[in-house]
Structure formats: structure tokens, C-alpha cells
PDB file of N, CA and C in Angstrom:
ATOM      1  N   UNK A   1     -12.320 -21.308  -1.567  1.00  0.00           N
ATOM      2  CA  UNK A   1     -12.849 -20.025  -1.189  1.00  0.00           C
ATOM      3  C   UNK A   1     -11.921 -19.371  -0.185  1.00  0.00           C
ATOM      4  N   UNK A   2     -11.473 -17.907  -0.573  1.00  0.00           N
ATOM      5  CA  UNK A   2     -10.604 -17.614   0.192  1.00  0.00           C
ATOM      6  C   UNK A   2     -11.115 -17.118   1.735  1.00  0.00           C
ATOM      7  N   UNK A   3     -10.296 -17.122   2.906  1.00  0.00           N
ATOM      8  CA  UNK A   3     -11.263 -17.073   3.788  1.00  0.00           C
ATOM      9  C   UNK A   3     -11.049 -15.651   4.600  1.00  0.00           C
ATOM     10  N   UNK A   4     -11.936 -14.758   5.354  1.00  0.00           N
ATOM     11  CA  UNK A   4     -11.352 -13.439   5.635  1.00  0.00           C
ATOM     12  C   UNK A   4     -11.514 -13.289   7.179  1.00  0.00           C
ATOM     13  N   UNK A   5     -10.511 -13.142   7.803  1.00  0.00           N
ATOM     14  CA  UNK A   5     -10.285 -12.575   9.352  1.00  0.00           C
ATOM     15  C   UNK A   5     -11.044 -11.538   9.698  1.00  0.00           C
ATOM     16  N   UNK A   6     -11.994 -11.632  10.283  1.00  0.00           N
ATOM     17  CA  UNK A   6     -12.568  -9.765  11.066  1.00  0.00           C
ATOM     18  C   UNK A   6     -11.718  -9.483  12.121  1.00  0.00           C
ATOM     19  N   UNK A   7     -10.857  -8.067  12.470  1.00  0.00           N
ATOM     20  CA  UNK A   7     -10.089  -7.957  13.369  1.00  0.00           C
ATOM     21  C   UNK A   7     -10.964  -7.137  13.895  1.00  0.00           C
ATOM     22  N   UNK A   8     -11.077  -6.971  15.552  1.00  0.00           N
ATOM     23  CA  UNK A   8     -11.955  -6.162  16.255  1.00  0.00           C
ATOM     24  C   UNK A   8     -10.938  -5.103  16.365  1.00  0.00           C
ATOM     25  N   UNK A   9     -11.590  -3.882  16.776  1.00  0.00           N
ATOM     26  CA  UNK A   9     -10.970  -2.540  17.133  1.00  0.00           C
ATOM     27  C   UNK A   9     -10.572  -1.656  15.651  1.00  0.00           C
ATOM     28  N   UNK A  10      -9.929  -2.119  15.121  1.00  0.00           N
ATOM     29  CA  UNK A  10      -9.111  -1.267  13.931  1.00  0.00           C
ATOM     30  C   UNK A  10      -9.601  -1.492  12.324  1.00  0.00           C
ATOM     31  N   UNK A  11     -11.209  -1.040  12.229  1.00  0.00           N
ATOM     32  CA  UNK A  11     -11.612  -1.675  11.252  1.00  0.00           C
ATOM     33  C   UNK A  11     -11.803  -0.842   9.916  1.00  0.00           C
ATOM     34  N   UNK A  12     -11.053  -0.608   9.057  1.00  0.00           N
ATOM     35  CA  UNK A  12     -11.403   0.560   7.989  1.00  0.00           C
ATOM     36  C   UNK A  12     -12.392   0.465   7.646  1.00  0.00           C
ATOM     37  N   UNK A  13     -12.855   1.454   7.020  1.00  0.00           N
ATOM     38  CA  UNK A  13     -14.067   1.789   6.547  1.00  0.00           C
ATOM     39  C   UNK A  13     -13.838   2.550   5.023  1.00  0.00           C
ATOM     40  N   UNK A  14     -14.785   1.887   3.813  1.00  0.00           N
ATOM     41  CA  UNK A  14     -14.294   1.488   2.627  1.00  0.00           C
ATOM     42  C   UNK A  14     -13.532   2.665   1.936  1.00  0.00           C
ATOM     43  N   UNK A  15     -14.074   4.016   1.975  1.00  0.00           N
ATOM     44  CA  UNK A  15     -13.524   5.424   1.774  1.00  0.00           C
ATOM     45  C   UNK A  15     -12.296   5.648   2.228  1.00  0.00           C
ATOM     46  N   UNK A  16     -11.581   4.791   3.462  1.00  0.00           N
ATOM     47  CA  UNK A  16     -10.371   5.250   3.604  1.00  0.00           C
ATOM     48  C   UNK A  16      -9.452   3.882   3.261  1.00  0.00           C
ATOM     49  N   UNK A  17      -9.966   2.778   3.093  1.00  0.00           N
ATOM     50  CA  UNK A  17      -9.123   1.750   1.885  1.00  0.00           C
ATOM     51  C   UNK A  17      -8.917   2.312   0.660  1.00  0.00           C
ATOM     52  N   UNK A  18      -9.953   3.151   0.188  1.00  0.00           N
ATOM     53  CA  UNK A  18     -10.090   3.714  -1.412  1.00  0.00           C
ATOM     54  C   UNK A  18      -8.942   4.982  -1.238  1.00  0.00           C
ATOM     55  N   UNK A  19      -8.870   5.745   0.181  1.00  0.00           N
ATOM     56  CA  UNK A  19      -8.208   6.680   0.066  1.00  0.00           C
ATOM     57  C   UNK A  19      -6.511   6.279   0.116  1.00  0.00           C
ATOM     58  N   UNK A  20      -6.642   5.187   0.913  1.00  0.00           N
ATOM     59  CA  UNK A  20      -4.875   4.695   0.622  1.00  0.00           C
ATOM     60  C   UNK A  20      -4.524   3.906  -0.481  1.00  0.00           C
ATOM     61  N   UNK A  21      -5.487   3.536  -1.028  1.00  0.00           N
ATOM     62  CA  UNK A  21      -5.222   2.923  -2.170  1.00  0.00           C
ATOM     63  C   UNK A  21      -4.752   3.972  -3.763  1.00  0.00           C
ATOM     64  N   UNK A  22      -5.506   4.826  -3.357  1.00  0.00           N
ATOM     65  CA  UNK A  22      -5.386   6.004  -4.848  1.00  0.00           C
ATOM     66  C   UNK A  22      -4.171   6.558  -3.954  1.00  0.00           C
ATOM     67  N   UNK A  23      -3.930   7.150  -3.177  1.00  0.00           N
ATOM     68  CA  UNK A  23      -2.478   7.195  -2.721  1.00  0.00           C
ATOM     69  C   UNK A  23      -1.218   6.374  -3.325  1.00  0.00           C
ATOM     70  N   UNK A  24      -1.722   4.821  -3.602  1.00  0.00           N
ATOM     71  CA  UNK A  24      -0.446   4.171  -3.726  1.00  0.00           C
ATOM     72  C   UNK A  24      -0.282   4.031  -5.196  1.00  0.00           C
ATOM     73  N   UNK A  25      -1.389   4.242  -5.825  1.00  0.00           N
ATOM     74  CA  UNK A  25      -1.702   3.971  -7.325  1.00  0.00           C
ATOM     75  C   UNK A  25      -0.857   5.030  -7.939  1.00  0.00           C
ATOM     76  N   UNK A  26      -1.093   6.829  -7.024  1.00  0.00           N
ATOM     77  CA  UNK A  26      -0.856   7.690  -7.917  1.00  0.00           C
ATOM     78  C   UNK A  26       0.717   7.919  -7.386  1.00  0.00           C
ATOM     79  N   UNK A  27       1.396   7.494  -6.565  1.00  0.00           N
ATOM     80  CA  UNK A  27       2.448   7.836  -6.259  1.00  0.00           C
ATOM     81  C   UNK A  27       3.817   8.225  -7.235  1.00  0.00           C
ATOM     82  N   UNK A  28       4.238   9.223  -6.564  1.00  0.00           N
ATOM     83  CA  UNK A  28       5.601   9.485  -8.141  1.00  0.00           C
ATOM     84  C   UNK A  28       6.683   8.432  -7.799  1.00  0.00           C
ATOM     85  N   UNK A  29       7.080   8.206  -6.759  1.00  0.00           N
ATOM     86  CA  UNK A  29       8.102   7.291  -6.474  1.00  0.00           C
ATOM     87  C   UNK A  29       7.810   5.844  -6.543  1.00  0.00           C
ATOM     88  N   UNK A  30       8.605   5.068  -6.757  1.00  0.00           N
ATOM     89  CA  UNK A  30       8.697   3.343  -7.212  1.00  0.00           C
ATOM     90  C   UNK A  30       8.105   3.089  -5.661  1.00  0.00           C
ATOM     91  N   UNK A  31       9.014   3.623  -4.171  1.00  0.00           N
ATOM     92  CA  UNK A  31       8.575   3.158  -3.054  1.00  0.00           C
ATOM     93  C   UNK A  31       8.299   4.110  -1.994  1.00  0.00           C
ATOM     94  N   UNK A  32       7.522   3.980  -1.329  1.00  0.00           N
ATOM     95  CA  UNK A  32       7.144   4.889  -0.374  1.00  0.00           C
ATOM     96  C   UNK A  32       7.554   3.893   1.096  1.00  0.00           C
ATOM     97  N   UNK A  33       7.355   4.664   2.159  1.00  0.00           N
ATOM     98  CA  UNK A  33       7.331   4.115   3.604  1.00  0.00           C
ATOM     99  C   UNK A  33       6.025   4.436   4.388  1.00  0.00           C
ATOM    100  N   UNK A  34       5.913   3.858   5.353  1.00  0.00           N
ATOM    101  CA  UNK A  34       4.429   3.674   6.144  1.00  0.00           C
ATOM    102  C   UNK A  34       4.553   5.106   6.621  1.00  0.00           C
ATOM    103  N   UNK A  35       5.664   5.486   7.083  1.00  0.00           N
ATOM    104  CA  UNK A  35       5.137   6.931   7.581  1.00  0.00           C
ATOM    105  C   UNK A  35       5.049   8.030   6.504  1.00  0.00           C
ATOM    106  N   UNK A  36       5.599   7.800   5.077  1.00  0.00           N
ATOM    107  CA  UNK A  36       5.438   8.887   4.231  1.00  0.00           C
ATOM    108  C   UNK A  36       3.863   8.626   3.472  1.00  0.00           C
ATOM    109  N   UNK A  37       3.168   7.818   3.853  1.00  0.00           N
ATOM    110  CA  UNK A  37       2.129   7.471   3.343  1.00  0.00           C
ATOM    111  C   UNK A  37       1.559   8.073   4.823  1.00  0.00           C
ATOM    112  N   UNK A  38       1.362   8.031   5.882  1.00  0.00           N
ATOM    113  CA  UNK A  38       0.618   9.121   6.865  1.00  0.00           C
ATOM    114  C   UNK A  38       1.063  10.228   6.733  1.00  0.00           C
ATOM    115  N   UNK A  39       2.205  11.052   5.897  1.00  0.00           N
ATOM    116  CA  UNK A  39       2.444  12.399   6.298  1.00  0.00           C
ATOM    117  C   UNK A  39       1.413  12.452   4.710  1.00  0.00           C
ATOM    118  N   UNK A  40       1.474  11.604   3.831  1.00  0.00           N
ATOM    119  CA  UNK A  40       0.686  12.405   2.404  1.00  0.00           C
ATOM    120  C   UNK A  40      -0.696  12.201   2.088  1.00  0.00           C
ATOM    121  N   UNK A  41      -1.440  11.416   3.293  1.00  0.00           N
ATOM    122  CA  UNK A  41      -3.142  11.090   3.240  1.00  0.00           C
ATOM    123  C   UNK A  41      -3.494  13.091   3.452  1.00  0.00           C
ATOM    124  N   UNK A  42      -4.804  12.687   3.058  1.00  0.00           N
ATOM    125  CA  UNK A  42      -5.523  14.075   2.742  1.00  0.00           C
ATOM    126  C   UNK A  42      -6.131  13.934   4.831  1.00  0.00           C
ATOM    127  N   UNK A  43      -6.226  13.178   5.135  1.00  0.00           N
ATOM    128  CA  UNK A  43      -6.791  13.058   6.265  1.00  0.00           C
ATOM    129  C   UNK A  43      -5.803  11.643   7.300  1.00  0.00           C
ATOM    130  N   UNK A  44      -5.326  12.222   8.830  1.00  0.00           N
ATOM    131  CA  UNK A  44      -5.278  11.620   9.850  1.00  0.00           C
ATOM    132  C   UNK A  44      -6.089  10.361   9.726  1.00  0.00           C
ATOM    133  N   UNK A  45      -4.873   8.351   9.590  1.00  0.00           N
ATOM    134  CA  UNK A  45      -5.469   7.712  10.005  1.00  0.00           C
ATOM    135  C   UNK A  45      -4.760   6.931  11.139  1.00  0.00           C
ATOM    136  N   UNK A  46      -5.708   5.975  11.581  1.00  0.00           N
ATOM    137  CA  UNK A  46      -5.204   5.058  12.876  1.00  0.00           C
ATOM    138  C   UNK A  46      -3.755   4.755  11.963  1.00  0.00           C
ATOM    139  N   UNK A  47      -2.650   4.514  13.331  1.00  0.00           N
ATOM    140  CA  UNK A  47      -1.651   3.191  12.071  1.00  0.00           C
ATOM    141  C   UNK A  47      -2.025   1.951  12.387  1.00  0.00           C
ATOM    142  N   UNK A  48      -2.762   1.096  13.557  1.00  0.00           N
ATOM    143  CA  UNK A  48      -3.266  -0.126  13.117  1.00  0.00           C
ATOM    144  C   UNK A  48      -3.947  -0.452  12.422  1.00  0.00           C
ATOM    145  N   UNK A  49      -5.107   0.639  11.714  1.00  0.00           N
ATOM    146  CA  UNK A  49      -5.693   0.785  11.054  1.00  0.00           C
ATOM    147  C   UNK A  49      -5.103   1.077   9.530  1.00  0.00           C
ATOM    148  N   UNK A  50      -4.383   1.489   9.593  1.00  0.00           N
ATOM    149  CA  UNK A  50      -3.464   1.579   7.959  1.00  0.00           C
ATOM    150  C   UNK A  50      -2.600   0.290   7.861  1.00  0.00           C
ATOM    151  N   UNK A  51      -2.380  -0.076   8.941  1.00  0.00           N
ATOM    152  CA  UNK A  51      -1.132  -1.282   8.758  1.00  0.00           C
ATOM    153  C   UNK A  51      -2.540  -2.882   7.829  1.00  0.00           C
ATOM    154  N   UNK A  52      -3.885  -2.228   9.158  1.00  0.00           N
ATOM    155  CA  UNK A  52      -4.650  -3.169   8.047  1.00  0.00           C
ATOM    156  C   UNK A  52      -5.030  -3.269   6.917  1.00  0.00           C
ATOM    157  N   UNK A  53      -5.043  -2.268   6.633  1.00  0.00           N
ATOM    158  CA  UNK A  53      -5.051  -1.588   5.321  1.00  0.00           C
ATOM    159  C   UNK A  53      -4.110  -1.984   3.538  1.00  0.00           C
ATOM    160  N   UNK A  54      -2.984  -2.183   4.591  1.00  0.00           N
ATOM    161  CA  UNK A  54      -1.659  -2.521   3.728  1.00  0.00           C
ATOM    162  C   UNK A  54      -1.465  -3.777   3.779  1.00  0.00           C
ATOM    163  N   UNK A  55      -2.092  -4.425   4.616  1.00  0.00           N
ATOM    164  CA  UNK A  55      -2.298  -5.901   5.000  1.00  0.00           C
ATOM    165  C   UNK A  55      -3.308  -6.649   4.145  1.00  0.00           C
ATOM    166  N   UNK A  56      -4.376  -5.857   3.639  1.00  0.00           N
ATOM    167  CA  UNK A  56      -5.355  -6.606   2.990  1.00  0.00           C
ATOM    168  C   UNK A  56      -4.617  -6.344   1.717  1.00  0.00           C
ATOM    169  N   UNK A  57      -4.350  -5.309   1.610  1.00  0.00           N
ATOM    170  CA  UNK A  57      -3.727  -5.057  -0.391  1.00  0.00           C
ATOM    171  C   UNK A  57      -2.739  -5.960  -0.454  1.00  0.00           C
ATOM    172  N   UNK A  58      -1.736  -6.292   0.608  1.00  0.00           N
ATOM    173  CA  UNK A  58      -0.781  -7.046   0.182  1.00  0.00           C
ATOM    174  C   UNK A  58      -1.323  -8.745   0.361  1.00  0.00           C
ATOM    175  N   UNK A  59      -2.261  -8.890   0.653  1.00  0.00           N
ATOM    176  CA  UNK A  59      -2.859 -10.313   0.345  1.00  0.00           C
ATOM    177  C   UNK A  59      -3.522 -10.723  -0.798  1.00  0.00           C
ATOM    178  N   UNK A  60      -4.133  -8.700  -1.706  1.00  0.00           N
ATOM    179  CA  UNK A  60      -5.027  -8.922  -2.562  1.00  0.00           C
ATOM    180  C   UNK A  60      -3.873  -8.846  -3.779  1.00  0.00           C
ATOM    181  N   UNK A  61      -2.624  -8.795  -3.469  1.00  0.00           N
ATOM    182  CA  UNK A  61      -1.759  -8.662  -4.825  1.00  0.00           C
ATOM    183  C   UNK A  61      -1.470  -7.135  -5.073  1.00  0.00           C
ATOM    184  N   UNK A  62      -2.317  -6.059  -4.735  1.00  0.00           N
ATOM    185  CA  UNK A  62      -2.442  -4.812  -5.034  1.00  0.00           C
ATOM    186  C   UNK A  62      -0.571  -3.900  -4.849  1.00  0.00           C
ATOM    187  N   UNK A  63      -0.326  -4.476  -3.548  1.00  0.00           N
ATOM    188  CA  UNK A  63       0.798  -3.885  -3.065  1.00  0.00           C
ATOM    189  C   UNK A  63       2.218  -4.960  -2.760  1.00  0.00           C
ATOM    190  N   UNK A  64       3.352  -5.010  -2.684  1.00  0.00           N
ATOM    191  CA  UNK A  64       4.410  -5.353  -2.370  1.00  0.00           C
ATOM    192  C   UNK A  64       4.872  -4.667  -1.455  1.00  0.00           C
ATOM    193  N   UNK A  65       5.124  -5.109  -0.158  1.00  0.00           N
ATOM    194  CA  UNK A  65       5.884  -4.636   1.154  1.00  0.00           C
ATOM    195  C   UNK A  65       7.545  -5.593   1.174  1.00  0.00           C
ATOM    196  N   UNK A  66       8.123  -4.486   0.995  1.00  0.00           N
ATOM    197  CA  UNK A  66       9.821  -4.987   1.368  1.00  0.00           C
ATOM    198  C   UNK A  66      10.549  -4.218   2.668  1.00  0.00           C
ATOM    199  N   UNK A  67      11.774  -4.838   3.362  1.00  0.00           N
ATOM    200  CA  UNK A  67      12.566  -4.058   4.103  1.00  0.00           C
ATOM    201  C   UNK A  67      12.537  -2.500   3.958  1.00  0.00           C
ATOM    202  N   UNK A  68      12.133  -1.967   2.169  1.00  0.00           N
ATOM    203  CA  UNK A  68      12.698  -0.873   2.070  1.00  0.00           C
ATOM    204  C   UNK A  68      11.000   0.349   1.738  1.00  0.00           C
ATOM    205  N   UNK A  69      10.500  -0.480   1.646  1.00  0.00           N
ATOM    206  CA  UNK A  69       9.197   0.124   1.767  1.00  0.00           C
ATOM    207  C   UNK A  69       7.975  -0.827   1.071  1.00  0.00           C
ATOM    208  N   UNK A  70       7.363   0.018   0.540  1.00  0.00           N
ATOM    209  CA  UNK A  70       5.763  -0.352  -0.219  1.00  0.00           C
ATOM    210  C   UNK A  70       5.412   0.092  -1.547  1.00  0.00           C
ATOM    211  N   UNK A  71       5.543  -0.703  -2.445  1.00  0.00           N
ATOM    212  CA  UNK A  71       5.050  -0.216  -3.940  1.00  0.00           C
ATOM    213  C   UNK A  71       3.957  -0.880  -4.636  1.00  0.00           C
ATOM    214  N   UNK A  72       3.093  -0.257  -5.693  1.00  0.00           N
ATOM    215  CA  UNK A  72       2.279  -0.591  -6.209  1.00  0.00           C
ATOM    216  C   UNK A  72       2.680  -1.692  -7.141  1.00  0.00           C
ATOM    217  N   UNK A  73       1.687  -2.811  -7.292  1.00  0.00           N
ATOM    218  CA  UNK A  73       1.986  -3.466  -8.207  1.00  0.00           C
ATOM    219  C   UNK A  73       0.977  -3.687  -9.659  1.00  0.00           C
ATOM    220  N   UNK A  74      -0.306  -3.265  -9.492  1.00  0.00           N
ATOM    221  CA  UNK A  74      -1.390  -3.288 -10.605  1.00  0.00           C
ATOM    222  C   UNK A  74      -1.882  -1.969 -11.100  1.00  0.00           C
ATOM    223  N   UNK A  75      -1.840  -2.154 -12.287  1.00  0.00           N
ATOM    224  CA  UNK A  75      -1.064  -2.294 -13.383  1.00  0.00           C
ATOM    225  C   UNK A  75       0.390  -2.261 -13.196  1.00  0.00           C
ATOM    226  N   UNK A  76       1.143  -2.721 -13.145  1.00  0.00           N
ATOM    227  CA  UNK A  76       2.585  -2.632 -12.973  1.00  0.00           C
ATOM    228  C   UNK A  76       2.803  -0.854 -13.217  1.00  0.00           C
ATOM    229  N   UNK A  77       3.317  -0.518 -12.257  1.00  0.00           N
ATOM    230  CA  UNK A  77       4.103   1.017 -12.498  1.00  0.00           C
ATOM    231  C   UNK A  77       5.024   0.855 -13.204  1.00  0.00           C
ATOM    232  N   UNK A  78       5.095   2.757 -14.176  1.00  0.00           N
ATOM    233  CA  UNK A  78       6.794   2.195 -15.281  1.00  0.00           C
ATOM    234  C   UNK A  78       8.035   2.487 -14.739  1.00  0.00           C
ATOM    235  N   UNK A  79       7.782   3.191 -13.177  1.00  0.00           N
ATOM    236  CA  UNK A  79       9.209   3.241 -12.321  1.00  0.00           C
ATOM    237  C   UNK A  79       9.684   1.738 -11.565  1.00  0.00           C
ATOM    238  N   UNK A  80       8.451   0.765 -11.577  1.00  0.00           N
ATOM    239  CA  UNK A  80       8.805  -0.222 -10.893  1.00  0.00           C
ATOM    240  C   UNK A  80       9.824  -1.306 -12.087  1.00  0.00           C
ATOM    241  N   UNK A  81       8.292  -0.911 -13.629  1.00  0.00           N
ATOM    242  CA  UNK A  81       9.268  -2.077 -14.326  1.00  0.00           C
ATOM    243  C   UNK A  81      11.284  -1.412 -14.806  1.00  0.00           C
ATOM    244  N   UNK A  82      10.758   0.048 -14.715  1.00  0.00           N
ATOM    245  CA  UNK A  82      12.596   0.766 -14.844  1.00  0.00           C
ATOM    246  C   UNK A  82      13.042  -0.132 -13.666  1.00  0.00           C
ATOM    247  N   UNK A  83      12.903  -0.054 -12.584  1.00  0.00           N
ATOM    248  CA  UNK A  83      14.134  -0.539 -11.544  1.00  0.00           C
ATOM    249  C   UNK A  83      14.255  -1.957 -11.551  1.00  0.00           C
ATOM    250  N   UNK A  84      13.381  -2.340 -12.411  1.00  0.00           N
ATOM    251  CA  UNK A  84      13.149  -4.504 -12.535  1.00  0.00           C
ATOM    252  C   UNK A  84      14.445  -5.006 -13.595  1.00  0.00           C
ATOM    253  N   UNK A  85      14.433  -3.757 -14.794  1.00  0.00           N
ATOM    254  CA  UNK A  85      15.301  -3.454 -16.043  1.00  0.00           C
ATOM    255  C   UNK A  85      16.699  -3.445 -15.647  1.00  0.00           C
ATOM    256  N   UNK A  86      16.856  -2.332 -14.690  1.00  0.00           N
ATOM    257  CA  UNK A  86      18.248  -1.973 -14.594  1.00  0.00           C
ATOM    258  C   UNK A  86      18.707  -2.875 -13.129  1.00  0.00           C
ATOM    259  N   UNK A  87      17.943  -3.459 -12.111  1.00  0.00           N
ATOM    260  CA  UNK A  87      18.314  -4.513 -11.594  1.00  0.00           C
ATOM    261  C   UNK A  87      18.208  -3.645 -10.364  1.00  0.00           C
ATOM    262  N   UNK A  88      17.362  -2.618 -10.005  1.00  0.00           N
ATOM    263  CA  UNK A  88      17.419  -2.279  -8.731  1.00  0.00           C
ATOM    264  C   UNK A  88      16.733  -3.018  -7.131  1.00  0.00           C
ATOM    265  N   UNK A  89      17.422  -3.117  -6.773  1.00  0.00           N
ATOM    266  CA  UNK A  89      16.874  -4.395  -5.799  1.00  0.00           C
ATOM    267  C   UNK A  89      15.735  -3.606  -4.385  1.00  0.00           C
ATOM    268  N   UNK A  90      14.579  -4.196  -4.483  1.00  0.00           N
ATOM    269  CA  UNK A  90      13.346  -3.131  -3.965  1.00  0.00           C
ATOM    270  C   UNK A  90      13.530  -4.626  -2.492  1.00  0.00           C
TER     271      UNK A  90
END
């Protein structure tokens, strides 16, 4: 059973997991960065609060965090599997 941390102070609330999440789903680019994902939310959030955010997706499989940013991984995007093809290194 997997087991889950409650962090005090910075706790999302499910509407704005759902809101960064359809953010990352619908994105045009293969990768985004933490701050181009706060300049393109419809609404101002915490960033400890987004960093948790990006923290739970990337435990749930949802997201991939590299040096160079953050991309979706479910359903696989077809810009991610293009740059997997031609060998672009994320």
C-alpha cells in the first residue's frame, strides 16, 4: 500500500491539482518550466504549493521533471514520442 505524506501549510485543494493538471495535458510544447506554467494558470498559485503539486504527479507517473523542464507523460504526447524518435534529449 502506497503510503502518503500530509505536508502542513501548502496544501492544494483538488480544483487547482485539476487546474495544473489540464494545463500540462493540453500543453502545445513537449516541455514547459515551473515559471511558464505560473505565467499560463487561469489563476495566481502558491509556488510551494505548485511545486506540491508537480510533486504528487511526478510520483503518480502523470509528469516527468528534467534539468530542462516538465512534460506530460499519459497518454504519451505525439511531441514527446517525435523527440523520443529523432533522439532529442529532454
Amino acid at each position: 500500500m502506497k503510503q502518503i505524506t500530509i505536508q502542513k501549510g501548502h496544501s492544494p485543494t483538488l480544483n487547482t491539482i485539476l487546474m495544473v493538471e489540464s494545463l500540462l495535458q493540453n500543453m502545445t510544447e513537449s516541455i514547459i518550466t515551473v515559471a511558464e506554467i505560473k505565467r499560463q494558470l487561469p489563476k495566481k498559485i502558491n509556488h510551494n504549493t505548485l511545486l506540491t503539486i508537480l510533486d504528487y504527479l511526478q510520483k503518480d507517473r502523470k509528469i516527468f521533471i528534467s534539468t530542462k523542464g516538465i512534460t506530460w507523460l499519459t497518454p504519451m504526447n505525439p511531441e514527446l514520442k517525435e523527440a523520443i524518435s529523432n533522439g532529442l534529449q529532454i
